[in-house]
N, C-alpha and C. Protein backbone atom coordinates (compact mmCIF):
# COMPACT_ATOMS: atom_id res chain seq x y z
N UNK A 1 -101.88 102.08 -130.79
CA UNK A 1 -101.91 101.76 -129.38
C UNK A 1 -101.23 100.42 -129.14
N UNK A 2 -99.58 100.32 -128.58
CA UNK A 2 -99.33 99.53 -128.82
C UNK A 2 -99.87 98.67 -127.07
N UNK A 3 -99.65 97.42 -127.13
CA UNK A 3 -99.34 96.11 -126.09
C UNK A 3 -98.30 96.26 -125.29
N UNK A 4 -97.98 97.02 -124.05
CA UNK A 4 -96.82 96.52 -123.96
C UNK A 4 -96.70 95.85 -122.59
N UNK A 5 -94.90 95.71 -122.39
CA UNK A 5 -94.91 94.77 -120.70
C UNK A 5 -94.01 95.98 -120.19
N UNK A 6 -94.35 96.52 -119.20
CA UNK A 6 -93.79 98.00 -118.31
C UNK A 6 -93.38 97.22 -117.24
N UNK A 7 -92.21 97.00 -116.57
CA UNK A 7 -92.01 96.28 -115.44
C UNK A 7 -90.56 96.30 -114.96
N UNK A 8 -89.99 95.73 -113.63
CA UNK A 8 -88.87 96.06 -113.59
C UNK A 8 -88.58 94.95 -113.27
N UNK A 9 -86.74 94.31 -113.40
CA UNK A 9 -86.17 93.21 -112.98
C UNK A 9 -85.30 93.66 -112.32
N UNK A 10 -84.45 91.96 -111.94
CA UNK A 10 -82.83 92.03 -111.81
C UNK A 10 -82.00 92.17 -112.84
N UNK A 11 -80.66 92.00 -112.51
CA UNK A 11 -79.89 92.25 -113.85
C UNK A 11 -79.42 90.53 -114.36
N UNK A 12 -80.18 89.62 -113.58
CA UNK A 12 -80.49 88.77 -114.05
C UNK A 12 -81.85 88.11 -114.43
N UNK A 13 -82.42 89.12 -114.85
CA UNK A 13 -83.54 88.45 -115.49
C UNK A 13 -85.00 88.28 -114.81
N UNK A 14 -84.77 88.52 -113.34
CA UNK A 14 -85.80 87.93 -112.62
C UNK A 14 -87.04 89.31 -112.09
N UNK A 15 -88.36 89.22 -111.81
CA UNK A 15 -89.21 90.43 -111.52
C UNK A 15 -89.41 90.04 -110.10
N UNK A 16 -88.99 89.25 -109.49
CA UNK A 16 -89.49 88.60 -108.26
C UNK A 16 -89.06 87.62 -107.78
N UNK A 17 -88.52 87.12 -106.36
CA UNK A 17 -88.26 86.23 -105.62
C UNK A 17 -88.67 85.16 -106.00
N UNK A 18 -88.50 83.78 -105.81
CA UNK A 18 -89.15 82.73 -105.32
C UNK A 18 -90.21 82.74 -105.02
N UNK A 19 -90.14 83.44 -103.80
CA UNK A 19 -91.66 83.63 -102.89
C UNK A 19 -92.23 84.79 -102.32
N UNK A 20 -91.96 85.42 -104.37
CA UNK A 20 -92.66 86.55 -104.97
C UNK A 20 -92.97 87.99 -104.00
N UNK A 21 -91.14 88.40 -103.58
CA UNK A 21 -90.74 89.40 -103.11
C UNK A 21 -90.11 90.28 -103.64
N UNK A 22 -90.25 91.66 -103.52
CA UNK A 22 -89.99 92.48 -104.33
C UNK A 22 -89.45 93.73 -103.27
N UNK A 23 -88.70 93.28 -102.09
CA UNK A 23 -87.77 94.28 -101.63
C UNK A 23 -86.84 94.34 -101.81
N UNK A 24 -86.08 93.49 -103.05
CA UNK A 24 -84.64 94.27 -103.50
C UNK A 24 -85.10 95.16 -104.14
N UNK A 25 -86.42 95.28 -105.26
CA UNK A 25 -86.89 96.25 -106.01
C UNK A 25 -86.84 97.88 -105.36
N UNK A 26 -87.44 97.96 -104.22
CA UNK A 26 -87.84 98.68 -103.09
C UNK A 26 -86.49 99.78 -103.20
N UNK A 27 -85.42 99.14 -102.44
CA UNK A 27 -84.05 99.87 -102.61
C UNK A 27 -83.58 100.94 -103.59
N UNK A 28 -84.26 100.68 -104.63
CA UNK A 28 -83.39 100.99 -106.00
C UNK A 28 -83.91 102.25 -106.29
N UNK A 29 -84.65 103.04 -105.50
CA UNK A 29 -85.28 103.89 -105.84
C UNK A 29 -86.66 104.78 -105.79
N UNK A 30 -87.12 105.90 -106.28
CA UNK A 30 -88.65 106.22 -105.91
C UNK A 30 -89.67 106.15 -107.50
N UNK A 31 -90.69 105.43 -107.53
CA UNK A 31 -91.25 104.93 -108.80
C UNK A 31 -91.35 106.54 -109.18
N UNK A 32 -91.56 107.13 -108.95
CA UNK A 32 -91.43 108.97 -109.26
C UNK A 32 -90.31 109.60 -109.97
N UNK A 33 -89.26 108.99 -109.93
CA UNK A 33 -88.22 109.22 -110.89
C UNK A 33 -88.23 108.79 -112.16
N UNK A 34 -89.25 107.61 -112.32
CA UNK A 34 -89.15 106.87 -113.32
C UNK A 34 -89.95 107.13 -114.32
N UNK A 35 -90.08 106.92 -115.43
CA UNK A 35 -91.27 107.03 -116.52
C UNK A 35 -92.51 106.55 -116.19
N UNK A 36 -92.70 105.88 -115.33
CA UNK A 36 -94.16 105.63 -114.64
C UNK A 36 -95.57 106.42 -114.75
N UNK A 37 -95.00 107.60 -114.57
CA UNK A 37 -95.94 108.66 -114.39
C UNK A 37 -96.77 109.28 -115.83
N UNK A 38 -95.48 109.19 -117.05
CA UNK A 38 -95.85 109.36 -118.52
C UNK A 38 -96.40 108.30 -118.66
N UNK A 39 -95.75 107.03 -118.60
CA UNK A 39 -96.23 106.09 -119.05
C UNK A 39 -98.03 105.20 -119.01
N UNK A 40 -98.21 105.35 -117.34
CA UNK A 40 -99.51 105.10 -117.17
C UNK A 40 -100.61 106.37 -117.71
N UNK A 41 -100.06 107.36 -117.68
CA UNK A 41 -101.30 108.58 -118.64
C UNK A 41 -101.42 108.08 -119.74
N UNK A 42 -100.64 106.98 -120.07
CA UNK A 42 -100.91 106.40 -121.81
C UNK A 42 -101.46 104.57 -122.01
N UNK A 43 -101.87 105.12 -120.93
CA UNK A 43 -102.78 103.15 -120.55
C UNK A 43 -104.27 103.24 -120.29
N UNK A 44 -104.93 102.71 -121.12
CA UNK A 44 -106.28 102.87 -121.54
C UNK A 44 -106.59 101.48 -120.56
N UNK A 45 -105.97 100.27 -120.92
CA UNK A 45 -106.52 98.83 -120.73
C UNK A 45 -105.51 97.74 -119.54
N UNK A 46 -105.49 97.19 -118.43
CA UNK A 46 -104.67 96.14 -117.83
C UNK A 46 -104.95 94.79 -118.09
N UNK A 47 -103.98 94.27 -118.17
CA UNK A 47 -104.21 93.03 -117.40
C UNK A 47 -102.87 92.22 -116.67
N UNK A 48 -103.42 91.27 -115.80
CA UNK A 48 -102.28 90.82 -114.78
C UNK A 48 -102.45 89.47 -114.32
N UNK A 49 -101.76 88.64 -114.27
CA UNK A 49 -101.75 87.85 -113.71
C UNK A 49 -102.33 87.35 -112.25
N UNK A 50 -102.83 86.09 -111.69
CA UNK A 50 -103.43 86.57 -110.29
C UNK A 50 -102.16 86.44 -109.37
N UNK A 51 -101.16 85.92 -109.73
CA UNK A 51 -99.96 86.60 -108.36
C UNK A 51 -99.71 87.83 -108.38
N UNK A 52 -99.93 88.48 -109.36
CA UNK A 52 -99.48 89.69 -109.23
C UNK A 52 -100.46 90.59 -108.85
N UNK A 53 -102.15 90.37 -108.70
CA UNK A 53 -103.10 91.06 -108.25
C UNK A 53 -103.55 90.58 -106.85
N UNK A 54 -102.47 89.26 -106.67
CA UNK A 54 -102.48 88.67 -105.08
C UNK A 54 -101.21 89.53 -104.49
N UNK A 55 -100.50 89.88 -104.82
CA UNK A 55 -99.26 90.37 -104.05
C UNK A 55 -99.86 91.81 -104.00
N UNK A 56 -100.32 92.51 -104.55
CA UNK A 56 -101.23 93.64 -104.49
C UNK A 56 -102.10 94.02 -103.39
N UNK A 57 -102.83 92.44 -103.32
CA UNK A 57 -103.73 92.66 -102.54
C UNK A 57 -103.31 92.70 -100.64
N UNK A 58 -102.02 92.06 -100.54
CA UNK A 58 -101.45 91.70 -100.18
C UNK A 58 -100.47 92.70 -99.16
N UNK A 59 -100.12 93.40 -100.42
CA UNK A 59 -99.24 94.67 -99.98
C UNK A 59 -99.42 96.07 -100.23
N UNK A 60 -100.03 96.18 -100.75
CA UNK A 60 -100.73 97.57 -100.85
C UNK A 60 -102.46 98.10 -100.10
N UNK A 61 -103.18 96.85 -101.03
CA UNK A 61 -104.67 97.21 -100.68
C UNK A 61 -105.20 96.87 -99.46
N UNK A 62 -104.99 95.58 -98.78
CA UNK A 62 -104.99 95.55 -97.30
C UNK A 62 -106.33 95.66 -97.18
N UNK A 63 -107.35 94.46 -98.02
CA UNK A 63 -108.64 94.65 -97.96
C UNK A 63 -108.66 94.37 -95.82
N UNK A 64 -110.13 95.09 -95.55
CA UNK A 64 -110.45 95.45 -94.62
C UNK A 64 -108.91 96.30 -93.27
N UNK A 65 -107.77 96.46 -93.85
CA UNK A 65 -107.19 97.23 -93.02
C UNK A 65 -107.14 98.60 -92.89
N UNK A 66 -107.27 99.23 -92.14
CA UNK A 66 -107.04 100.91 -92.09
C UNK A 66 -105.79 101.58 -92.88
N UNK A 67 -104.75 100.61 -93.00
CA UNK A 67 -103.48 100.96 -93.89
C UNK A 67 -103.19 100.72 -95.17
N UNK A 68 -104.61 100.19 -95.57
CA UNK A 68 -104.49 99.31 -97.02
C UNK A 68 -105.15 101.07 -97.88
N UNK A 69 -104.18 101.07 -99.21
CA UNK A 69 -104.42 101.85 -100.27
C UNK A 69 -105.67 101.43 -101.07
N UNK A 70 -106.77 102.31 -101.34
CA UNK A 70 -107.23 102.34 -102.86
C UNK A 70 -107.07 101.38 -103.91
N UNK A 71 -107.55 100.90 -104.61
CA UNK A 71 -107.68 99.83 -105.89
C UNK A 71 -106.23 101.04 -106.84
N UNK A 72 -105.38 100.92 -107.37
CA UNK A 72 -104.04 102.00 -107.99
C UNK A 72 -104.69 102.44 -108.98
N UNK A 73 -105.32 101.96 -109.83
CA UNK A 73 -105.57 102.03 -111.59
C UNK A 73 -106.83 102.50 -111.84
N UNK A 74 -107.48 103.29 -112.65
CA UNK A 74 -108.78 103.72 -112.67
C UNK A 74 -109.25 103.09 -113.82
N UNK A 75 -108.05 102.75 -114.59
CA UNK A 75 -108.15 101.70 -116.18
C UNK A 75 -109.34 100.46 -115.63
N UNK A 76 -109.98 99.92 -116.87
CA UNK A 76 -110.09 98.39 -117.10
C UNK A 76 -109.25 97.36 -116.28
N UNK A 77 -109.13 96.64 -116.11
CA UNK A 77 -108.30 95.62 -115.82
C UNK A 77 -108.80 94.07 -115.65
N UNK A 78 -108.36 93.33 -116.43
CA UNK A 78 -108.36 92.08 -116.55
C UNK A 78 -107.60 91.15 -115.84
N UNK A 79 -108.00 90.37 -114.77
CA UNK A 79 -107.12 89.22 -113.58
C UNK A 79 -107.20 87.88 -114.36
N UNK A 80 -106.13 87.48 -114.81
CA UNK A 80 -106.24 86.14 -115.52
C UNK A 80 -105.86 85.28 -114.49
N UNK A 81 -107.29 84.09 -114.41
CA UNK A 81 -106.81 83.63 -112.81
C UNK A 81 -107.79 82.11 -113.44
N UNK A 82 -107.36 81.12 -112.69
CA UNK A 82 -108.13 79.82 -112.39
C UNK A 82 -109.10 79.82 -111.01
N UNK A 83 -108.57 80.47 -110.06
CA UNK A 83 -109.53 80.65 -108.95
C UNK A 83 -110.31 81.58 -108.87
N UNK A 84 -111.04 81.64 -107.54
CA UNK A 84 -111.93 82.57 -107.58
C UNK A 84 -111.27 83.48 -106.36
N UNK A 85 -110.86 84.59 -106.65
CA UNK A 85 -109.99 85.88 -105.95
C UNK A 85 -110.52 86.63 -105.50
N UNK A 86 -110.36 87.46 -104.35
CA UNK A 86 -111.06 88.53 -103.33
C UNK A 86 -111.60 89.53 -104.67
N UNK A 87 -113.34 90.31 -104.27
CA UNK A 87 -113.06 91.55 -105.23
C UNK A 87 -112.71 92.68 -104.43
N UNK A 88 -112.30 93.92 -105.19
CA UNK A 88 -112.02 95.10 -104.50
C UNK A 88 -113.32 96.10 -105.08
N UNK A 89 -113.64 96.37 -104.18
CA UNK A 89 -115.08 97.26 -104.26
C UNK A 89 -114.79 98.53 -105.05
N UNK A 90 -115.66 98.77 -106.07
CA UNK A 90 -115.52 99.88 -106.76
C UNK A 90 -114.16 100.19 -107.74
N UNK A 91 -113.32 99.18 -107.75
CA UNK A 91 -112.18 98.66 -108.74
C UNK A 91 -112.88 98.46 -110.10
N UNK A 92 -112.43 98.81 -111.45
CA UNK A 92 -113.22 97.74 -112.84
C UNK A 92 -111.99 96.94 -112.92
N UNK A 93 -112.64 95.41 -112.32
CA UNK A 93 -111.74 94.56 -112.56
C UNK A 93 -112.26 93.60 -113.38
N UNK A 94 -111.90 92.76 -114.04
CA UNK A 94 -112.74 91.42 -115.08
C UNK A 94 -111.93 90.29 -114.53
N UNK A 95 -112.39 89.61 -113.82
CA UNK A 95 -111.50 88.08 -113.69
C UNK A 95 -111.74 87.03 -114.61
N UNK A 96 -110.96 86.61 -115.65
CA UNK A 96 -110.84 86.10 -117.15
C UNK A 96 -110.05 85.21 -116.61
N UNK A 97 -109.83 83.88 -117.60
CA UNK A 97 -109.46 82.80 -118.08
C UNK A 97 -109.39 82.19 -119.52
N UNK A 98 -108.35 81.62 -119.69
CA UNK A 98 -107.87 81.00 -121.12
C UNK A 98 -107.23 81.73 -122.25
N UNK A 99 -107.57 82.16 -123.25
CA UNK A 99 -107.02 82.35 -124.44
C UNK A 99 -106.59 83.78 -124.30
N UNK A 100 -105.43 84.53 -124.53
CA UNK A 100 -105.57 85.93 -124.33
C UNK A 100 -105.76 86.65 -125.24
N UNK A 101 -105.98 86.21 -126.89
CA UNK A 101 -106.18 86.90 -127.70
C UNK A 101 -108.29 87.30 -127.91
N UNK A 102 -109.10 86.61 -127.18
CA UNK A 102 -110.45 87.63 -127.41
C UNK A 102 -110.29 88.86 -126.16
N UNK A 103 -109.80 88.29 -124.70
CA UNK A 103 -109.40 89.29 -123.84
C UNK A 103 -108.69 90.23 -124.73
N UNK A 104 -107.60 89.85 -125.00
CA UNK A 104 -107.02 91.21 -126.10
C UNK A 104 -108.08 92.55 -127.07
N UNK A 105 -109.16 91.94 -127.15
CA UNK A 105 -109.97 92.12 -128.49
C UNK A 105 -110.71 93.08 -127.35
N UNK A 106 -110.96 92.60 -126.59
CA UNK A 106 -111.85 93.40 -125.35
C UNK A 106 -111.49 94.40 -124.58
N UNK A 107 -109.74 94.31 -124.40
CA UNK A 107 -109.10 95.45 -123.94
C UNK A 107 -108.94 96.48 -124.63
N UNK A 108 -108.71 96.41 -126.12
CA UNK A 108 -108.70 97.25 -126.73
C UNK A 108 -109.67 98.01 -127.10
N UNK A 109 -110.65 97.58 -127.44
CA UNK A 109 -112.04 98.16 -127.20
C UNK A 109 -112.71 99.10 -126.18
N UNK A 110 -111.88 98.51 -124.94
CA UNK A 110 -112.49 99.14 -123.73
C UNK A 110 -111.22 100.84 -123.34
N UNK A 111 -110.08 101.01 -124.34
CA UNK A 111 -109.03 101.57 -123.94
C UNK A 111 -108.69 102.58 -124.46
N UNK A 112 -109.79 102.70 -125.18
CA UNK A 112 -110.55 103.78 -126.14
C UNK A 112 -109.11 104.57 -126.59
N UNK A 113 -108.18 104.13 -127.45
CA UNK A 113 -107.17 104.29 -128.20
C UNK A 113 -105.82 104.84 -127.65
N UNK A 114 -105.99 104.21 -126.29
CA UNK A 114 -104.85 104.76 -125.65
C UNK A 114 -103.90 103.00 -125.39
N UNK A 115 -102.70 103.04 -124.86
CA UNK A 115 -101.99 101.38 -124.69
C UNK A 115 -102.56 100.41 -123.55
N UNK A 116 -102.01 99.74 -123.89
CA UNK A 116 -102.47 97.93 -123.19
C UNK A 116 -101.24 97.92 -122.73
N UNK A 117 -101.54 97.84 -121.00
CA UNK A 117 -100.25 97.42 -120.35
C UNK A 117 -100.56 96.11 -120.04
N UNK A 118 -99.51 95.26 -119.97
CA UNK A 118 -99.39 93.76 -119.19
C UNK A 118 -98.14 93.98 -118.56
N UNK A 119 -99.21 94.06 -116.89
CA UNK A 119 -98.87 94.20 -116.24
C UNK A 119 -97.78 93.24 -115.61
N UNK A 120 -97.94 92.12 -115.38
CA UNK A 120 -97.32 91.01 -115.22
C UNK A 120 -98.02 89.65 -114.76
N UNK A 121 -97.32 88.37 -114.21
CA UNK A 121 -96.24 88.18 -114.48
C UNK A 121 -95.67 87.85 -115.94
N UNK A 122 -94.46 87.05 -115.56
CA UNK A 122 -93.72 86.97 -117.00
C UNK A 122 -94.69 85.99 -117.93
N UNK A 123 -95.11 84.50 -117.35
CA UNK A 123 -96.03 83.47 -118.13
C UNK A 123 -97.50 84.43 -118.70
N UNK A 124 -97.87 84.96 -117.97
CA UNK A 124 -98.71 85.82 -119.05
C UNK A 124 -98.82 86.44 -119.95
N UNK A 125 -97.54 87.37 -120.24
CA UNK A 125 -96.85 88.32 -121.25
C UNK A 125 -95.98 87.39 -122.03
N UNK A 126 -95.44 86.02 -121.92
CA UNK A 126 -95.66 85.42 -122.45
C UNK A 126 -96.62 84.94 -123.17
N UNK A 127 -97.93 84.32 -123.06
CA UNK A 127 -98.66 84.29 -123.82
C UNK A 127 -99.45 85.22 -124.62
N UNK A 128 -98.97 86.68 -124.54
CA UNK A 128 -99.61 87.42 -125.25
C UNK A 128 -98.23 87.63 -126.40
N UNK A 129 -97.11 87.48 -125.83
CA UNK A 129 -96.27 87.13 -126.87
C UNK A 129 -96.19 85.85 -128.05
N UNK A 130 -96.77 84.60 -127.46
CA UNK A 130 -96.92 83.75 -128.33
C UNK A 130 -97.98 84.02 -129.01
N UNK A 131 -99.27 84.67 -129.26
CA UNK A 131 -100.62 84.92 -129.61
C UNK A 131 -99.92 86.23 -130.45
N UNK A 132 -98.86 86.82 -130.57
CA UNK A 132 -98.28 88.05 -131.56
C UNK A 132 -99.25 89.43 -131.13
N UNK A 133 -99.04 89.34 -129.77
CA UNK A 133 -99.92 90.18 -129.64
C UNK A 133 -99.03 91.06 -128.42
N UNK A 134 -97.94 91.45 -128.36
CA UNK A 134 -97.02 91.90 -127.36
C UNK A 134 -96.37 92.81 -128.15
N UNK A 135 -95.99 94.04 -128.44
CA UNK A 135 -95.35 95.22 -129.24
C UNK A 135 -94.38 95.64 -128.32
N UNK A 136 -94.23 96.00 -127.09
CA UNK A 136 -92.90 96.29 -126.83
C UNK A 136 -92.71 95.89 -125.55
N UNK A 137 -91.40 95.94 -124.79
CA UNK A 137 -91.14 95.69 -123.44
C UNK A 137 -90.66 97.05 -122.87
N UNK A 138 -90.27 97.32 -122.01
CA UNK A 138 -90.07 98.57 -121.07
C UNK A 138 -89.67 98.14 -120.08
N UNK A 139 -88.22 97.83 -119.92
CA UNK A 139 -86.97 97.22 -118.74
C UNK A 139 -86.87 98.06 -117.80
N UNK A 140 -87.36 98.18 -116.65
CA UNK A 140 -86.01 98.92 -115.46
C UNK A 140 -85.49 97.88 -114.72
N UNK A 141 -83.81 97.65 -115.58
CA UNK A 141 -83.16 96.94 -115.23
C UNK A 141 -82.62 97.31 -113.83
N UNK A 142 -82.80 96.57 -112.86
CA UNK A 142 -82.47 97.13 -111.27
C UNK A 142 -80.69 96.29 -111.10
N UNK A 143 -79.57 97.01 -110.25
CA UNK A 143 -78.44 97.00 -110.22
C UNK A 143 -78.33 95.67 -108.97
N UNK A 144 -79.11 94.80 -108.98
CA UNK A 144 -79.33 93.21 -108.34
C UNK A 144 -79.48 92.35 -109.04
N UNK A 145 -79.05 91.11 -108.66
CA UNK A 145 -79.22 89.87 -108.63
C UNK A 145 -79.87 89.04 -108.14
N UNK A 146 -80.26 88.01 -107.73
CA UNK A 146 -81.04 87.08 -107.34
C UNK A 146 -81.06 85.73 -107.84
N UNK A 147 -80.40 85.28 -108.46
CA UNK A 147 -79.96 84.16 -109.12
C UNK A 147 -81.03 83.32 -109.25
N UNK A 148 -82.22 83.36 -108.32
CA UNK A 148 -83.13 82.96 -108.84
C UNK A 148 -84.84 83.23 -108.50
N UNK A 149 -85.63 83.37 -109.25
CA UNK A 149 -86.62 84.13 -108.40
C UNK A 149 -87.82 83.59 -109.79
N UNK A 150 -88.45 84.79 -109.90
CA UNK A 150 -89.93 84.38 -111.47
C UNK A 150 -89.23 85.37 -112.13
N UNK A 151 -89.42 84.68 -113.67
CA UNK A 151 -88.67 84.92 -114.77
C UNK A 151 -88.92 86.35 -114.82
N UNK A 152 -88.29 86.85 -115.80
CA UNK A 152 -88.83 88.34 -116.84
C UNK A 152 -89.97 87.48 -117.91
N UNK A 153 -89.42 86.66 -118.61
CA UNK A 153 -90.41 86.37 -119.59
C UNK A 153 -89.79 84.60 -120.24
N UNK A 154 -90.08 83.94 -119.65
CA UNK A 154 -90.25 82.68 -119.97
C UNK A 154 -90.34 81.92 -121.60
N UNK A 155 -89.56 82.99 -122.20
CA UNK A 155 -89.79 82.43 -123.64
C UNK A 155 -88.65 82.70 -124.30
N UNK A 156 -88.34 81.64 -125.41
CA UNK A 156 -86.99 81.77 -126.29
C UNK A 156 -87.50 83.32 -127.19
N UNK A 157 -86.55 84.11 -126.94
CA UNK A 157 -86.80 84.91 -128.29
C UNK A 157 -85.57 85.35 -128.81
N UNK A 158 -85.21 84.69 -130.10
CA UNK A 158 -83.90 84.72 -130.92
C UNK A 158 -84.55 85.44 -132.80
N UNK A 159 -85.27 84.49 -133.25
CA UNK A 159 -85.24 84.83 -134.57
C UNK A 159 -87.17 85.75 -134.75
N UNK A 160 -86.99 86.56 -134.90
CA UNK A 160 -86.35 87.77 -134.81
C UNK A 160 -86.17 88.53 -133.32
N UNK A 161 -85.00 88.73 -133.47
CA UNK A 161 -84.30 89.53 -132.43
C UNK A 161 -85.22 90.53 -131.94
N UNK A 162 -85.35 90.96 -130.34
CA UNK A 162 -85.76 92.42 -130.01
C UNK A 162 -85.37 93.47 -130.50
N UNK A 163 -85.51 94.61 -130.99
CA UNK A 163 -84.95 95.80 -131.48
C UNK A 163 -84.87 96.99 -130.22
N UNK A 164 -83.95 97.00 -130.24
CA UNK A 164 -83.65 98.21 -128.90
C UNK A 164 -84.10 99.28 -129.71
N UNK A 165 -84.96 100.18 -128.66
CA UNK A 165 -85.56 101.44 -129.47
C UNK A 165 -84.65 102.27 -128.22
N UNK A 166 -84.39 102.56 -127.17
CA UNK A 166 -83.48 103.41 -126.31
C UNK A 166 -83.06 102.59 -124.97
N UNK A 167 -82.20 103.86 -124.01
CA UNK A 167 -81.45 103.10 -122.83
C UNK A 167 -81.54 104.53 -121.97
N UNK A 168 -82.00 104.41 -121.12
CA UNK A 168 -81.87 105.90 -120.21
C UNK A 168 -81.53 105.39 -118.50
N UNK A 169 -80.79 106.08 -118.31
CA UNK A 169 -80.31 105.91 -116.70
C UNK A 169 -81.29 106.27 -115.81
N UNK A 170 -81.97 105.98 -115.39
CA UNK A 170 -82.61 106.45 -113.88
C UNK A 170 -81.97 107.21 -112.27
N UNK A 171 -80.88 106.12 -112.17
CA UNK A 171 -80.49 106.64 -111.22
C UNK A 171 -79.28 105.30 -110.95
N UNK A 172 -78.47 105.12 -109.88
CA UNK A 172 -77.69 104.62 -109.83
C UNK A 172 -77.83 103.25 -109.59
N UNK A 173 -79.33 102.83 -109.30
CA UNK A 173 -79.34 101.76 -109.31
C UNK A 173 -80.65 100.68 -110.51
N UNK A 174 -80.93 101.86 -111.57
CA UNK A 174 -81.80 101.51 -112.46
C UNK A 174 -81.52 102.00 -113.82
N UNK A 175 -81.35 101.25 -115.33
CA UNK A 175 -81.73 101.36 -116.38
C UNK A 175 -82.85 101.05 -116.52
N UNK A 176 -83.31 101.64 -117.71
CA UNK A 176 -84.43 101.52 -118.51
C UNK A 176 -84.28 101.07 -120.23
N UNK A 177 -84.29 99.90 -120.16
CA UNK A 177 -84.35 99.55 -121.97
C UNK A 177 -85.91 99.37 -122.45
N UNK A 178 -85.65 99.92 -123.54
CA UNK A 178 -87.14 100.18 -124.19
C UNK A 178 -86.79 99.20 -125.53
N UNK A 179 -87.75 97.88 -125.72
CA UNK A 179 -87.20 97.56 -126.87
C UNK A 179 -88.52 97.07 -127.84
N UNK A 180 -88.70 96.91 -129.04
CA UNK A 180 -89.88 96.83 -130.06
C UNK A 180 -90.12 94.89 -129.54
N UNK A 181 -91.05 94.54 -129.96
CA UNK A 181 -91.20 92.87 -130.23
C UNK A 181 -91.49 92.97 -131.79
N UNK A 182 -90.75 92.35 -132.71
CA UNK A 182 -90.61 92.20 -133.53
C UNK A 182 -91.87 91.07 -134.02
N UNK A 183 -92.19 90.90 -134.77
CA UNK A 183 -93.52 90.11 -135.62
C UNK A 183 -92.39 88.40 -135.96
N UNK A 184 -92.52 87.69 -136.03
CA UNK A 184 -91.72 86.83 -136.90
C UNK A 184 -92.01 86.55 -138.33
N UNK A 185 -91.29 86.27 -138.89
CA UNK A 185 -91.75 86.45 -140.70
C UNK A 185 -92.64 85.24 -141.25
């Protein structure tokens, strides 16, 4: 059951605006075309960052609105946050802090042998990358730019290299690279 980061960018690097917008994303396509659908049947455990369970809350769930969606995930999920964040009723959410490797220990446990998505952002999946605890990434590289916005992943990674495991087209405005995280020696 591997760790991984499922998420989409620019073709420079970025998952999000500045001020953590995601309608160039929007354009590029219907998440229904994409591996999304395999992919989450194989996610036992979450966790996410709190911008990214604030932009959620934000744009999808619409606590107390008539137009706001459902909590998405029926998984676990872990909010790695310093504050104290709206809850969503009848969601299993865990709002955690600090180290991500006992959270790790807990997701897996709870994911009853299926994968650990990290969800985002990039500084989080970062630190589950520095803790050697990150096994693969899962790119949908989107056919934009943004020159500048929040990273993909905030960390040097040269020695050892990513290993591309595949590349599949989506559609005209999305790849998908699938690549291993290598262990360092």
């Amino acid at each position: 059951m591997p760790t991984q980061y499922y998420t989409a960018c620019s073709l420079d690097g970025f998952i999000a605006t500045e001020d953590d917008s995601l309608e160039w994303l929007f354009q590029l396509g219907d998440p229904s075309e994409t591996s999304y659908g395999e992919f989450i049947r194989n996610v036992g455990a979450l966790a996410m960052g709190s911008t990214t369970y604030e932009w959620l809350l934000r744009h999808a769930i619409k606590p107390g609105d008539p137009a706001g969606e459902p909590w998405p995930y029926s998984q676990p999920t872990w909010i790695f946050t310093t504050r104290q964040l709206p809850v969503i009723p009848g969601a299993d959410i865990r709002f955690v802090s600090g180290d991500v490797r006992p959270i790790h220990e807990q997701m897996t446990a709870a994911a009853g042998g299926k994968n650990l998505w990290i969800v985002g952002g990039g500084e989080l999946v970062g630190q589950f990358y520095d803790a050697g605890l990150l096994d693969e990434l899962i790119l949908q590289i989107g056919a934009v730019t943004l020159v500048t916005g929040k990273p993909l992943l905030p960390r040097r990674i040269i020695t050892p290299p990513l290993k591309l495991l595949s590349v599949e087209q989506i559609n005209n405005g999305l790849a998908e690279l699938r690549y291993a995280v290598p262990r360092p020696a």
